[in-house]
Protein backbone atom coordinates (compact mmCIF):
# COMPACT_ATOMS: atom_id res chain seq x y z
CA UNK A 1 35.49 54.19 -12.75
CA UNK A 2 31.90 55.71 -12.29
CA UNK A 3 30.53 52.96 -13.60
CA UNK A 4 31.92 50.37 -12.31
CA UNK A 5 31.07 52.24 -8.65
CA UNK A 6 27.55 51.67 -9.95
CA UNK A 7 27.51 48.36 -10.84
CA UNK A 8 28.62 47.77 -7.31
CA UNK A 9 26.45 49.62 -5.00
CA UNK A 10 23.67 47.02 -5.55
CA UNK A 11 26.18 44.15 -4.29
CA UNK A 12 27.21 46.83 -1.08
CA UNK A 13 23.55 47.24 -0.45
CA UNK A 14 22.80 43.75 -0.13
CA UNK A 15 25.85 42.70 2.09
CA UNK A 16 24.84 45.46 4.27
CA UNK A 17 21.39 44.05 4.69
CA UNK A 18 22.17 40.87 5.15
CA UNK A 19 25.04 40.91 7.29
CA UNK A 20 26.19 38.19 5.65
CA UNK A 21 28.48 37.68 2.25
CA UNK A 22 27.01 33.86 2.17
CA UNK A 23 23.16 35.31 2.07
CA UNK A 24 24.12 38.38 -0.01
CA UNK A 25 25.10 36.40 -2.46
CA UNK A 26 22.31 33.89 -2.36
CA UNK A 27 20.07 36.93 -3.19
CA UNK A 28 22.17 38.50 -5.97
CA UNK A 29 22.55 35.16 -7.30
CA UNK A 30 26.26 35.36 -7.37
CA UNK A 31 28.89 32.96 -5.95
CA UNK A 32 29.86 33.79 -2.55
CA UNK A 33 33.88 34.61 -4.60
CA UNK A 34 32.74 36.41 -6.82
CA UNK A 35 30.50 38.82 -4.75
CA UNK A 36 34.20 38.97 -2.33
CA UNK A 37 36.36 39.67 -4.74
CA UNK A 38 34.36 42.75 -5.98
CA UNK A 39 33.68 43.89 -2.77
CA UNK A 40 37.26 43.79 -2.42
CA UNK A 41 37.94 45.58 -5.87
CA UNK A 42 35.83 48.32 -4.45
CA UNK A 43 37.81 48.88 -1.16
CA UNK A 44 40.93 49.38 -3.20
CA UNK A 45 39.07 51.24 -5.90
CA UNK A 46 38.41 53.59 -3.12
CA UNK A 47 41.18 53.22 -1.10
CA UNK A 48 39.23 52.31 2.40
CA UNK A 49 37.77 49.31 3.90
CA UNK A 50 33.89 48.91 3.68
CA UNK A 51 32.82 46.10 5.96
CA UNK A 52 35.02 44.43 8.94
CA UNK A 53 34.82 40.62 8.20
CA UNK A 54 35.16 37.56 10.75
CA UNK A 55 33.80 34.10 10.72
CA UNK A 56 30.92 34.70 11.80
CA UNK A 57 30.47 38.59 11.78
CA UNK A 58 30.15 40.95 8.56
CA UNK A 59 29.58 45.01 10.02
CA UNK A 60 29.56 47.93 8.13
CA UNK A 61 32.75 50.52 8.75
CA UNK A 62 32.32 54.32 9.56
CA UNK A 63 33.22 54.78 5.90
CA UNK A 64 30.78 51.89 4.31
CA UNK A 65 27.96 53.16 6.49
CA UNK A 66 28.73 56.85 5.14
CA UNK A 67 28.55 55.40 1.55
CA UNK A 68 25.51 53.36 2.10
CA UNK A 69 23.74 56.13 3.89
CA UNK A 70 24.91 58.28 0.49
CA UNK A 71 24.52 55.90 -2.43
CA UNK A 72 21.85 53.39 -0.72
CA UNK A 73 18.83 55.04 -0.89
CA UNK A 74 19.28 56.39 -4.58
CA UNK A 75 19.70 52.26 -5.63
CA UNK A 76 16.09 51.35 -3.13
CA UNK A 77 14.30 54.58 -4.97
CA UNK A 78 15.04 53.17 -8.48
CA UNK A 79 13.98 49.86 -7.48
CA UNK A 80 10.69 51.16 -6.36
CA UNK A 81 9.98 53.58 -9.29
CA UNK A 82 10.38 50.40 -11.35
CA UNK A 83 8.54 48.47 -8.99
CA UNK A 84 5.72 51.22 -8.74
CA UNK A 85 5.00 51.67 -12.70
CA UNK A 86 5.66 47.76 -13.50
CA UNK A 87 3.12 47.20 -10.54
CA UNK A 88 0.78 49.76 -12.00
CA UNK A 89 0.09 48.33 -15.38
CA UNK A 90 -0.55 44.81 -13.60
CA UNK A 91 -2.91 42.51 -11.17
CA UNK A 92 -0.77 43.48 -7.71
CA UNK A 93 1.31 41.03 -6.64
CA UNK A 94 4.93 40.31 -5.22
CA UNK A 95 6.69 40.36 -1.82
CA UNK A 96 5.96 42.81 0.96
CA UNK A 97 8.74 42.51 4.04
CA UNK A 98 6.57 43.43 7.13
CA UNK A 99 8.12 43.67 10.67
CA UNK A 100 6.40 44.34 14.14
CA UNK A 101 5.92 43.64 17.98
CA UNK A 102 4.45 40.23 18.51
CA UNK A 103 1.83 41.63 20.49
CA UNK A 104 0.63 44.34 17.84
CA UNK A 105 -0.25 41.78 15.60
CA UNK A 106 -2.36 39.53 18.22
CA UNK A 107 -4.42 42.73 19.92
CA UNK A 108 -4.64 45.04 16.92
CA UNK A 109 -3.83 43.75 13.21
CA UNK A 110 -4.24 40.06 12.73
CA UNK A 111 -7.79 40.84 11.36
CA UNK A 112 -6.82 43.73 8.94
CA UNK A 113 -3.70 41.43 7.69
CA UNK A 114 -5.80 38.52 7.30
CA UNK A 115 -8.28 40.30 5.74
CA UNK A 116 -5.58 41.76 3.08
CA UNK A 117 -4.45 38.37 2.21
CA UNK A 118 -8.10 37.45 1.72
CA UNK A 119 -8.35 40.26 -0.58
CA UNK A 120 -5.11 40.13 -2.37
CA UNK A 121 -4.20 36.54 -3.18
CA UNK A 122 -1.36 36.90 -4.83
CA UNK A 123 0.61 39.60 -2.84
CA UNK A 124 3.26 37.54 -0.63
CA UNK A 125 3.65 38.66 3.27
CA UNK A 126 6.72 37.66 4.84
CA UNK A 127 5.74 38.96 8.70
CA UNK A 128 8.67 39.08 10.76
CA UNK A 129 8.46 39.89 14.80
CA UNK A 130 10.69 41.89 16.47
CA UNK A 131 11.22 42.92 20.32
CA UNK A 132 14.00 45.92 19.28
CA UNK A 133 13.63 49.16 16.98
CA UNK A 134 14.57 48.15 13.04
CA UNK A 135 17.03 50.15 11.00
CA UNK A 136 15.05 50.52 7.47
CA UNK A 137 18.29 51.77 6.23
CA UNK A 138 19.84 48.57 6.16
CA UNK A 139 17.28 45.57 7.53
CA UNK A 140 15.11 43.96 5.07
CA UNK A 141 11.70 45.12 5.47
CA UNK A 142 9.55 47.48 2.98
CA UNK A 143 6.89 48.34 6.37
CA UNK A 144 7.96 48.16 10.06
CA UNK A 145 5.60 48.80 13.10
CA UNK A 146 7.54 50.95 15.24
CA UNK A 147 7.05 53.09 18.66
CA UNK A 148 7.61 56.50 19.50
CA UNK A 149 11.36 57.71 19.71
CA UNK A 150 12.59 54.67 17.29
CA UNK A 151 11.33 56.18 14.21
CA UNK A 152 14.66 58.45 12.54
CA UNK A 153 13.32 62.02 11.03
CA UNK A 154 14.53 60.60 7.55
CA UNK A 155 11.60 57.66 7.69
CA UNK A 156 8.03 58.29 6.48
CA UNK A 157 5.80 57.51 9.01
CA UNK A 158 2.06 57.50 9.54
CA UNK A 159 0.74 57.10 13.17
CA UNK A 160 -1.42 54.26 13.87
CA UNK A 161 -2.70 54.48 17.75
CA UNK A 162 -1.01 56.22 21.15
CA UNK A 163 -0.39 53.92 23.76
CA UNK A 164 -1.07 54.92 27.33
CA UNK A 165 -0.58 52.29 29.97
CA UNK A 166 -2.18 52.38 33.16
CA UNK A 167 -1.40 49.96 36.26
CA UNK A 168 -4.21 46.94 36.85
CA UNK A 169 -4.00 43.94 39.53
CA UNK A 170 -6.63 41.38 40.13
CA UNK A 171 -8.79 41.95 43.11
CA UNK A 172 -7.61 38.84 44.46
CA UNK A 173 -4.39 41.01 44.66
CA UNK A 174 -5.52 43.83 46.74
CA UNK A 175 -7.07 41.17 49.51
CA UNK A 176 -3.69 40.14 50.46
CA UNK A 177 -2.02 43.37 50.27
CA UNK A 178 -3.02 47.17 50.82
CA UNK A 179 -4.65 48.89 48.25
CA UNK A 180 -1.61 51.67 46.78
CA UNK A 181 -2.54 55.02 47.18
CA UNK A 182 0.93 56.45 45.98
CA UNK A 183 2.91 55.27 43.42
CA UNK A 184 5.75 54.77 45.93
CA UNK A 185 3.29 51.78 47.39
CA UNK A 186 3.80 50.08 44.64
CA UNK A 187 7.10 48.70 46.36
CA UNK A 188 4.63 46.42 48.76
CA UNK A 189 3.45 44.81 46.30
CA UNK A 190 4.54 42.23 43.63
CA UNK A 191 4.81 43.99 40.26
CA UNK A 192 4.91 42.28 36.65
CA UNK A 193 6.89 44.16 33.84
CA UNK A 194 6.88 44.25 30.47
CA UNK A 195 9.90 43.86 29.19
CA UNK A 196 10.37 47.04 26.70
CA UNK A 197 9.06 49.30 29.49
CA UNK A 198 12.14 48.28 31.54
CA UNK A 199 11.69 48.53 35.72
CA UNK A 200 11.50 52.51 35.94
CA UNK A 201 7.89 53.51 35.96
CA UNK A 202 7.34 57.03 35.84
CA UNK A 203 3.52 58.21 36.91
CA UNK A 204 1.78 61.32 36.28
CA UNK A 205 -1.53 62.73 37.65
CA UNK A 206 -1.61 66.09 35.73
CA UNK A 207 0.18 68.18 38.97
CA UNK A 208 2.65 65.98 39.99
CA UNK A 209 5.08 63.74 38.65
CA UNK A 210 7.34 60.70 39.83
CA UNK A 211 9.58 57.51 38.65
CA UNK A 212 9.27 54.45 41.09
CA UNK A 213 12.23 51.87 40.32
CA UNK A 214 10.20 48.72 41.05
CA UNK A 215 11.73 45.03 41.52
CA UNK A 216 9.66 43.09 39.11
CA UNK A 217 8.41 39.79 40.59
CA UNK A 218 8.08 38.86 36.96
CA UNK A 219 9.11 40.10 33.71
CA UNK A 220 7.55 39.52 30.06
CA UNK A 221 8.44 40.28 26.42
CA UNK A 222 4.45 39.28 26.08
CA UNK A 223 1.46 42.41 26.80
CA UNK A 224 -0.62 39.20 26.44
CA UNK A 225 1.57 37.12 29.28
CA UNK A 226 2.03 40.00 31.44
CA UNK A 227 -2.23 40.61 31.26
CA UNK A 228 -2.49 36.86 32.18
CA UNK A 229 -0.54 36.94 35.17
CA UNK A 230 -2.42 39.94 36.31
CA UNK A 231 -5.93 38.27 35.91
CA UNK A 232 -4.50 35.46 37.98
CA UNK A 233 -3.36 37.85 40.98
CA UNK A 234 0.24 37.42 40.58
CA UNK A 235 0.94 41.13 40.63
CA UNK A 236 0.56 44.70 39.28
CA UNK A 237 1.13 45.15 35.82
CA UNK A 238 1.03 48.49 33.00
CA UNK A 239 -1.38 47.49 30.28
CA UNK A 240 -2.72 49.61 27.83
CA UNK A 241 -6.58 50.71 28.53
CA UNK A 242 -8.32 49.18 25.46
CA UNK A 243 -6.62 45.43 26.72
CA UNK A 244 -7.14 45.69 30.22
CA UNK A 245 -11.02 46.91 29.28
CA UNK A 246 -13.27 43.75 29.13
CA UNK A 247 -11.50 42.22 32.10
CA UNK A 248 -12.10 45.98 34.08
CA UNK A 249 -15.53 45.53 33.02
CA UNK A 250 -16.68 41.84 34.04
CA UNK A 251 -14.82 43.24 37.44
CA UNK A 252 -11.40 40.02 36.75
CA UNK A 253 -8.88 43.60 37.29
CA UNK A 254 -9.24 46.56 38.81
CA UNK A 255 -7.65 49.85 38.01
CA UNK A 256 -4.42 50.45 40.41
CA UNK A 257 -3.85 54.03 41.55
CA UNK A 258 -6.85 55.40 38.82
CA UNK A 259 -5.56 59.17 39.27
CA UNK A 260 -2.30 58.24 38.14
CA UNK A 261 -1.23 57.71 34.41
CA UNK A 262 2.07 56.29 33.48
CA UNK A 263 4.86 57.76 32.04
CA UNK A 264 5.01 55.63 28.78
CA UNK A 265 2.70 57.36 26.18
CA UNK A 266 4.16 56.66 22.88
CA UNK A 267 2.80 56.32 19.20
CA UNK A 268 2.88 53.21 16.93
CA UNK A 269 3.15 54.14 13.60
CA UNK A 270 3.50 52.54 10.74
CA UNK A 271 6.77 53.09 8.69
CA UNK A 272 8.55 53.08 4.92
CA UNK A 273 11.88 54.12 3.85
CA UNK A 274 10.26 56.04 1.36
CA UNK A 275 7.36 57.92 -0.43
CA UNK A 276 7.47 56.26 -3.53
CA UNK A 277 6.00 52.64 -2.87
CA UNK A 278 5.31 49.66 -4.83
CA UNK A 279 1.27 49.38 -5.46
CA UNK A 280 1.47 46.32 -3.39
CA UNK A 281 3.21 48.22 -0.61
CA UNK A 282 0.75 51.20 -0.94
CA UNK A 283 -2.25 48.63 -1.13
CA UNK A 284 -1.47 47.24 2.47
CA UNK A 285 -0.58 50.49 4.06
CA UNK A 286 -4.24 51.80 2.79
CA UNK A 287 -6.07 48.72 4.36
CA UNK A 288 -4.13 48.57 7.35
CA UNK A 289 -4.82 52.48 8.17
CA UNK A 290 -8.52 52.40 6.70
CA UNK A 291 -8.62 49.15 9.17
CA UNK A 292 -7.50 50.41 12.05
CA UNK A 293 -9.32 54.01 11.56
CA UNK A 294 -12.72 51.40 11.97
């Protein structure tokens, strides 16, 4: 009974990451049947149902997400111990899953991942963006990019960078409207969002500290989109310091309300489901931190 529980939980595993009994068993190599009808031998092996199944929707139950969460982990750590001494006696090489925000590879890491595929020909990157946290329980991704309160206490995480926005507007802007000088000004003029930052701003200036609930005028997924429809005076937008910089400098934005800080300091870092990492894995992680440390 034991073992045929273990011969399962790979099959579980992959159904749970894929979402999907079709995929699932594309990756097992398995017909689609066959990977069903021991899925089902499992439930009444065990006496509950694991997954709720319609045409076009496979989701864990309470009870297969308590399993996976149980039995999951101890199938990904013997994958990567295997995958770790194999990789070890050999030239790296192999798949690495990577998942971030759009944006974080265009301002920060296109270089240092270009620069690792330079370096290590025959490592694979499959780079996947996302605009929503990542569960590295169950999605498919051996390194995810992920900010502040999205990253679970279980994950292993190394910080990257802390992002704090502060509020810039073309000074085409501020010649057809007042210049803010309270956050609650901010209402009189046309503000651009980005999207993950939602409409509640919250400011800070060290002594005092306020949320204005603005009405967007526009609203991006893009840091880059939002920073080009500040530069052409459509409106106030949040952008980090170190993107809004050069365009501060050769005077295209000006800094909005400069005592103020907004609310939305966060960390990036850079996160596994586990210590024990393929070479490859490790490899990238290295260059990425060594690359953004420069």
């Amino acid at each position: 009974m034991v073992q045929e529980f273990l011969n399962d939980v790979p099959l579980l595993v992959e159904v749970a990451r894929q979402k999907s009994f079709t995929k699932a068993a594309d990756a097992l190599g398995i017909g689609v049947s066959t990977l069903s009808r021991r899925i089902k031998l499992l439930e009444e092996r065990m006496g509950v149902l694991l997954f709720y199944r319609d045409t076009r929707n496979v989701e864990l139950t309470d009870n297969g997400a308590y399993l996976l969460d149980r039995c999951g982990f101890i199938l990904e750590e013997t994958q990567k111990a295997y995958d770790s001494v194999v990789m070890n006696m050999q030239k790296p090489s192999g798949l690495i899953r990577v998942c971030m925000f759009r944006d974080l590879y265009e301002r920060l890491l296109r270089d240092a991942i270009l620069d690792f595929a330079a370096q290590w020909p025959d490592i694979q990157i499959e780079l996947t963006f996302v605009e929503h946290p990542v569960d590295m329980r169950t999605d498919p991704y051996d390194v995810a990019f992920l900010i502040g309160s999205s990253v679970a206490p279980s994950l292993v995480a190394r910080r990257l960078l802390t992002i704090e926005p502060h509020l810039y507007a073309a000074p085409a802007l501020l010649e057809r409207f007042p210049t803010p000088e309270e956050p609650n000004d901010l209402h009189k003029l046309p503000c651009i969002a980005l999207q993950r930052f939602g409409n509640r701003w919250p400011m800070h200036n060290g002594n005092r500290q306020v949320v204005v609930e603005v009405q967007p005028q526009y609203s991006f997924s893009s840091v880059g989109v939002c920073l080009d429809f500040a530069l052409a005076g459509h409106g106030v937008a949040m952008i980090r310091e170190g993107d809004a910089e050069p365009d501060e400098k050769a005077g295209r934005l000006v800094r909005v309300l400069p005592d103020w800080s907004a609310g939305f300091v966060h960390d990036v870092s850079m996160v596994t489901g586990s210590s024990q990492l393929p070479r490859r894995v490790r490899l990238f992680m290295d260059h990425i931190l060594a690359s953004v440390a420069l």
